[in-house]
N, C-alpha and C. Protein backbone atom coordinates (compact mmCIF):
# COMPACT_ATOMS: atom_id res chain seq x y z
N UNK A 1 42.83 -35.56 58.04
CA UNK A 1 44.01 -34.79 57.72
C UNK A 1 43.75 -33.30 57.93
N UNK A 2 42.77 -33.13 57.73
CA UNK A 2 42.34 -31.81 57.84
C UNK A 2 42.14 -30.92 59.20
N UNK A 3 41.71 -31.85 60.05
CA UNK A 3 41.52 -31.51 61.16
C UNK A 3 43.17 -31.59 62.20
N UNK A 4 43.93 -32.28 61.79
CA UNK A 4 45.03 -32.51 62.06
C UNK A 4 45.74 -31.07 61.78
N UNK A 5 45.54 -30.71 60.49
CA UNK A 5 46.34 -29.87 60.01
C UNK A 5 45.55 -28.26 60.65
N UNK A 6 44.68 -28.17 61.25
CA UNK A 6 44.19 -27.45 61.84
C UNK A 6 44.23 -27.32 62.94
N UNK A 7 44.77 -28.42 63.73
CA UNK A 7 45.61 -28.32 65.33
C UNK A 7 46.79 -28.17 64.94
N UNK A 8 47.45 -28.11 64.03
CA UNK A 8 48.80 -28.78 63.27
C UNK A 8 49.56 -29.55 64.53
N UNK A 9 48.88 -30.83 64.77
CA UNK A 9 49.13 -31.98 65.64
C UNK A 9 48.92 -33.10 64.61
N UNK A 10 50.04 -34.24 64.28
CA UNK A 10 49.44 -35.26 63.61
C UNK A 10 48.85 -35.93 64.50
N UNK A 11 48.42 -37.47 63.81
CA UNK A 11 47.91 -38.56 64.89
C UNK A 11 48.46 -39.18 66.04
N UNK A 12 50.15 -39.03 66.18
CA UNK A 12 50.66 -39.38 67.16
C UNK A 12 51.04 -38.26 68.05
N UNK A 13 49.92 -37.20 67.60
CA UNK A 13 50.25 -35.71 68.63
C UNK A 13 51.53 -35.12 68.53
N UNK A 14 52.07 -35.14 67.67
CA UNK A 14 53.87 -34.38 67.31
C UNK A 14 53.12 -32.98 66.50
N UNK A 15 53.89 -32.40 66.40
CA UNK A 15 53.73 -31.12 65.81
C UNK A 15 53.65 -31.08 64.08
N UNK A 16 52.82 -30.82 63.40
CA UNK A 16 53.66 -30.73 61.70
C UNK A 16 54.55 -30.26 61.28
N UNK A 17 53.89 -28.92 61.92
CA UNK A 17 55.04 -27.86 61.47
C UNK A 17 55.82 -26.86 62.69
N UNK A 18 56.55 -26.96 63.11
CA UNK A 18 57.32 -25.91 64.44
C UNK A 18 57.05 -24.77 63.73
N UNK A 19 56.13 -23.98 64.13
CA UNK A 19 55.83 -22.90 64.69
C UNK A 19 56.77 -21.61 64.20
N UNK A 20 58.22 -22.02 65.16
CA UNK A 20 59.32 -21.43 65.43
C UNK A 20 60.31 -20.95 64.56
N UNK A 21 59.83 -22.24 63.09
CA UNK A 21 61.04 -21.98 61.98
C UNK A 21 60.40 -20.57 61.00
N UNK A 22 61.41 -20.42 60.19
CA UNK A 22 60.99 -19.43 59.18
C UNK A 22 60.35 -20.61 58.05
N UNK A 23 59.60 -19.69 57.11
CA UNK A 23 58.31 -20.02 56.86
C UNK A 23 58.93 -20.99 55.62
N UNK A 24 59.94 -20.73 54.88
CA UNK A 24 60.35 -21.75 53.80
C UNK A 24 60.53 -23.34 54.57
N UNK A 25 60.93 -23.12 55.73
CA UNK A 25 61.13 -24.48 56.40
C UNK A 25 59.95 -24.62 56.50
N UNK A 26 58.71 -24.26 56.98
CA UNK A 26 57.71 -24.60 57.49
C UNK A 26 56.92 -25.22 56.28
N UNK A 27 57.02 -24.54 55.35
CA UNK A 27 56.73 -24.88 54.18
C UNK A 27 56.80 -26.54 53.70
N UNK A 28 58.42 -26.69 53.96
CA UNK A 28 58.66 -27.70 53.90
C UNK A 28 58.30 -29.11 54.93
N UNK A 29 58.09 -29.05 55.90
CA UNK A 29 57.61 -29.75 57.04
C UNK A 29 56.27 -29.53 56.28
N UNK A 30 55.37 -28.68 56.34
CA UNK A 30 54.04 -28.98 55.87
C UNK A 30 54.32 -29.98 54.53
N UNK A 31 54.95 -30.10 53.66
CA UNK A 31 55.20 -30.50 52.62
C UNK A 31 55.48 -32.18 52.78
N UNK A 32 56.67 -32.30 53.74
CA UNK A 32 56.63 -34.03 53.80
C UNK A 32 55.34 -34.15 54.82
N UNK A 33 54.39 -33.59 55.49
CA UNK A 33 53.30 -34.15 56.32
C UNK A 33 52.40 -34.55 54.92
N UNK A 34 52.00 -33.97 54.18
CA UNK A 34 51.09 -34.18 53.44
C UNK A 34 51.59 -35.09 52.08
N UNK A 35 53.05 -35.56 52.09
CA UNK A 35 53.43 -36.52 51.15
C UNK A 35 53.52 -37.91 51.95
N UNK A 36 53.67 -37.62 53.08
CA UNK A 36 53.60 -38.84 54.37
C UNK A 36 51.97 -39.32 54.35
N UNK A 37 51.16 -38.57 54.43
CA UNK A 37 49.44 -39.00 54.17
C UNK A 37 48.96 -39.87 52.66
N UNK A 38 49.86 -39.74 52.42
CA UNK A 38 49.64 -40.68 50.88
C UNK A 38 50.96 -41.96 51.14
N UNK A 39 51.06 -42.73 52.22
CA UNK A 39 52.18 -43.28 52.29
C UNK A 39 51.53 -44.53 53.20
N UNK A 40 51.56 -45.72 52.38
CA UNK A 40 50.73 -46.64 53.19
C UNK A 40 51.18 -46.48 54.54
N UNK A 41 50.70 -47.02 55.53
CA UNK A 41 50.63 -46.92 56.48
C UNK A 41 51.42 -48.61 57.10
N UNK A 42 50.74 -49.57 56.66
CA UNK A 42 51.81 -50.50 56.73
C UNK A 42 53.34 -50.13 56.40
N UNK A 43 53.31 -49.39 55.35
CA UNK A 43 55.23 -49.27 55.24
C UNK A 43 56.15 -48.52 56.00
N UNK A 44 54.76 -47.87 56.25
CA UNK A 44 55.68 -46.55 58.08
C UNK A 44 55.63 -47.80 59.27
N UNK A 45 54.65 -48.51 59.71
CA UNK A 45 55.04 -49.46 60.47
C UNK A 45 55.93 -50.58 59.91
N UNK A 46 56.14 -51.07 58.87
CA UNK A 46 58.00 -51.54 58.67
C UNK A 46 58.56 -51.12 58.62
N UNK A 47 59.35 -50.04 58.40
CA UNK A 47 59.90 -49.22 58.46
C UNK A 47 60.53 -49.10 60.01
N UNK A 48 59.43 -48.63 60.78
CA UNK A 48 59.80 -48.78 62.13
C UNK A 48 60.41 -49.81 62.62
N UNK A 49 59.82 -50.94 62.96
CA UNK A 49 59.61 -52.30 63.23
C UNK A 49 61.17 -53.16 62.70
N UNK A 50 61.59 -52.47 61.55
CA UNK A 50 62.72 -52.92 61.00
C UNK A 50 63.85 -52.14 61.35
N UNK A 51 64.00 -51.09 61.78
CA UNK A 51 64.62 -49.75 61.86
C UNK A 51 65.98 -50.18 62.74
N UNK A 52 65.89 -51.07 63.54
CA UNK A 52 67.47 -51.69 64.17
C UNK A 52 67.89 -53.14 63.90
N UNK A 53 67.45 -53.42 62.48
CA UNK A 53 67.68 -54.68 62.35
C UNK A 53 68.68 -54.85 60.88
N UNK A 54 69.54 -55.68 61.06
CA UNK A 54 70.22 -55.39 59.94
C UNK A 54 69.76 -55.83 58.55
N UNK A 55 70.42 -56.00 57.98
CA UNK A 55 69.80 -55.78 56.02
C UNK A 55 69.85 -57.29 55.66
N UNK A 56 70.17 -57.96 56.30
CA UNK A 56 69.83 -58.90 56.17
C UNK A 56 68.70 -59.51 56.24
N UNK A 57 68.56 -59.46 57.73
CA UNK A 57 67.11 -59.67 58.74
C UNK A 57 66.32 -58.82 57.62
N UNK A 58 66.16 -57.95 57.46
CA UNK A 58 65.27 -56.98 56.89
C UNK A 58 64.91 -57.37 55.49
N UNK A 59 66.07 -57.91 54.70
CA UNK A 59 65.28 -58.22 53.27
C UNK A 59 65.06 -59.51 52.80
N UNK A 60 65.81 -60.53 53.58
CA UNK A 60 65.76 -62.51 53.19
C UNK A 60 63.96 -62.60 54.07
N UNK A 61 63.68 -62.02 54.84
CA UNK A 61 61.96 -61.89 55.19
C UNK A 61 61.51 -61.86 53.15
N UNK A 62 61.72 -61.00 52.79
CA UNK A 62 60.75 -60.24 51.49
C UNK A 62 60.87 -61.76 50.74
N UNK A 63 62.07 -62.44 50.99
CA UNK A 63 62.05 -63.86 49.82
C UNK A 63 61.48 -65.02 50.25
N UNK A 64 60.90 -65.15 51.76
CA UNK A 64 60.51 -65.69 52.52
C UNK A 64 61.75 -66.77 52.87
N UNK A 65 62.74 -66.10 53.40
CA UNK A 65 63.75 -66.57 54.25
C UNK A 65 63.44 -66.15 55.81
N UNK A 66 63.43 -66.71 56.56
CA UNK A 66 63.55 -66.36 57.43
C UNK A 66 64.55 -67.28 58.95
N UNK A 67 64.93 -66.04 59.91
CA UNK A 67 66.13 -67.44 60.93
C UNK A 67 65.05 -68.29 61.32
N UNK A 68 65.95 -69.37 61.70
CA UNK A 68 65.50 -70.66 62.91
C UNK A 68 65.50 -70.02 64.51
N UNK A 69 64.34 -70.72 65.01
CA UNK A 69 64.38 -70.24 66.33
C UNK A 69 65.59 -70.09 67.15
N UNK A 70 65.75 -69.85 68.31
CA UNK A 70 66.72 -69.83 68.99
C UNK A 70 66.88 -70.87 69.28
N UNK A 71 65.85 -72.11 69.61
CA UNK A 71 65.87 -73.42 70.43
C UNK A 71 66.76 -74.08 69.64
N UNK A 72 66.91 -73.60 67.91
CA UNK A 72 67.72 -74.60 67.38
C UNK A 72 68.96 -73.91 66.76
N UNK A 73 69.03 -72.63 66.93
CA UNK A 73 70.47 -72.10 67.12
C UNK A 73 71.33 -72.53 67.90
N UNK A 74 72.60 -72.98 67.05
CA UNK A 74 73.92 -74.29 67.53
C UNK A 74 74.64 -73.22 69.05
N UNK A 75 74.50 -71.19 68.65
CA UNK A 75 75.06 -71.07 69.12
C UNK A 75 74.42 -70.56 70.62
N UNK A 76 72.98 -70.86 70.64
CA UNK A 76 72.36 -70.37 71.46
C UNK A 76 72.65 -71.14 73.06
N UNK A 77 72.84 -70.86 73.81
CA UNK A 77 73.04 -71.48 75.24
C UNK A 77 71.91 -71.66 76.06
């Protein structure tokens, strides 16, 4: 983190903080980078991974619901 924050490049090479803003913003961008580092890391990849799927799809998974393949979807062709 440290070294990150000393290129101010995270791990996927994006910027932390733009440079460009005035410093209360910057402030703030430094602020969610270093509340994001305490943020499992599995839940940023669901997060993603889930990110165009509807709320359905997204939460009957957590109860261990999940769809039937396509092979046996009535409406699949």
């Amino acid at each position: 983190m440290l070294a990150e924050l000393a290129e101010n490049r995270d791990y996927r090479d994006k910027p932390i903080v733009n440079t460009h803003h005035h410093w209360p913003k910057e402030l703030k961008e430094l602020g969610a980078y270093i509340a994001q580092q305490f943020e499992p890391l599995w839940l940023e990849q669901m997060t993603q991974k889930h990110q165009h799927r509807s709320v359905e799809d997204k939460l009957l998974p957590e109860f261990g619901i999940t769809r039937a393949p396509k092979a046996l979807d009535k409406h699949h062709h």
